[in-house]
Protein backbone atom coordinates (compact mmCIF):
# COMPACT_ATOMS: atom_id res chain seq x y z
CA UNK A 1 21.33 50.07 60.71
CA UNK A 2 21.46 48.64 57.39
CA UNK A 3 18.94 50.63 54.50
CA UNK A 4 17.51 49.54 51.18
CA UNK A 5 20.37 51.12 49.52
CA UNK A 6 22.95 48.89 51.85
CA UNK A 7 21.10 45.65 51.02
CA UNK A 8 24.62 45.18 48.01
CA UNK A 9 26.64 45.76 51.01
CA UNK A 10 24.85 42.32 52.66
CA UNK A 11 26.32 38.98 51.75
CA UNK A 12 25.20 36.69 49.11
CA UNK A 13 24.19 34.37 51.79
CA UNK A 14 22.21 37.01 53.27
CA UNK A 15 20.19 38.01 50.33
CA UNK A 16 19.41 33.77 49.76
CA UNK A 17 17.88 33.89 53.18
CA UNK A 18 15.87 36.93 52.39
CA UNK A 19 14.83 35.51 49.14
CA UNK A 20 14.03 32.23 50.28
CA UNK A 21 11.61 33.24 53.40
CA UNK A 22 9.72 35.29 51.49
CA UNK A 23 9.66 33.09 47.99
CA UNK A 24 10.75 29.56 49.32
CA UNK A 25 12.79 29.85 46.07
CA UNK A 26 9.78 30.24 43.41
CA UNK A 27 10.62 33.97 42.19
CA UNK A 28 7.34 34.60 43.27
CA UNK A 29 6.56 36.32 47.05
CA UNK A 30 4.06 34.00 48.69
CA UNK A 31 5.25 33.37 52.59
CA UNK A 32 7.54 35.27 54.78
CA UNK A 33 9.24 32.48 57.19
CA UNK A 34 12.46 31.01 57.67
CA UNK A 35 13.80 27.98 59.60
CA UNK A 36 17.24 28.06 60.79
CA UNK A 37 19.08 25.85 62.80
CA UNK A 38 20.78 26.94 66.00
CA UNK A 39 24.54 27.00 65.34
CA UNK A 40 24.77 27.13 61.50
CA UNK A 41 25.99 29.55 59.27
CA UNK A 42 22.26 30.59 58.75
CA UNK A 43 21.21 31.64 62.24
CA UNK A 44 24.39 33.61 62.50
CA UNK A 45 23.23 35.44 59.23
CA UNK A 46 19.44 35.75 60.50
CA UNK A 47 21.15 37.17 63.59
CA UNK A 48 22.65 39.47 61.29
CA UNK A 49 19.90 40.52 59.73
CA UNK A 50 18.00 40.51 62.60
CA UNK A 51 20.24 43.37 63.93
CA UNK A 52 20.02 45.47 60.74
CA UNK A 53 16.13 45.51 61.23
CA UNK A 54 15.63 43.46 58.00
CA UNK A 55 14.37 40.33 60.30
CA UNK A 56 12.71 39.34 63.09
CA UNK A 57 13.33 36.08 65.82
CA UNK A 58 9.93 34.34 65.64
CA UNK A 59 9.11 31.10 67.21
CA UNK A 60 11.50 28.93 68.73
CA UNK A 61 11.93 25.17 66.93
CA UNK A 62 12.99 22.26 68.57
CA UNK A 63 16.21 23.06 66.83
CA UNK A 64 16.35 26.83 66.21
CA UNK A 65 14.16 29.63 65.87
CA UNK A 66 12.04 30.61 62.84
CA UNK A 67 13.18 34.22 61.40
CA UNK A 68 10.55 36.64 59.67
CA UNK A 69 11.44 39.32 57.15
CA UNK A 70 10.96 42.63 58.34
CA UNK A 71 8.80 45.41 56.22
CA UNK A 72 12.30 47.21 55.86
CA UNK A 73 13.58 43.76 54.65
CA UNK A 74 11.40 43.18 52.15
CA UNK A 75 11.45 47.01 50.86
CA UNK A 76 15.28 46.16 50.26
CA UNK A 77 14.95 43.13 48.87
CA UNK A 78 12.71 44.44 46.63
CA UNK A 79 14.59 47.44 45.86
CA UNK A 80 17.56 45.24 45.10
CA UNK A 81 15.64 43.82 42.22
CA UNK A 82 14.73 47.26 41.14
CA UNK A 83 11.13 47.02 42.09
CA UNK A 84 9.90 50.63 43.24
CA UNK A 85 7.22 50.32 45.86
């Protein structure tokens, strides 16, 4: 199981997905959703995550599944940019 202090270890892609569910790319936490299509690079990574603990598989879409991040997610995300909570 991946911890905050493993989130450098996670992938660049990784860390977009984590940053864009929970700031749809603002800088600024507002949501905690996101949509990835079933097949794609993406869902593999939200898979990814989702085995670490640092997402969850939410509702299915018509073409994937929406992924939520986790409260361990979003500790290490926010630990990775050096926010102490």
């Amino acid at each position: 199981m991946t911890t905050p202090h493993d989130l450098n270890r996670l992938c660049a892609e990784q860390m977009e997905i984590i940053d864009h569910a929970l700031t749809g790319g603002t800088g600024r936490e507002y949501r905690n959703h996101y949509a990835a299509p079933s097949g794609t690079e993406n869902y593999a990574a939200c898979e990814k995550l989702t085995a670490d603990g640092l997402m969850e598989r939410g509702s299915a879409l018509s073409y994937g599944h929406l992924f939520h991040v986790t409260e361990k997610g979003r500790a290490a995300f926010l630990a990775s940019r050096g926010v102490r909570l």
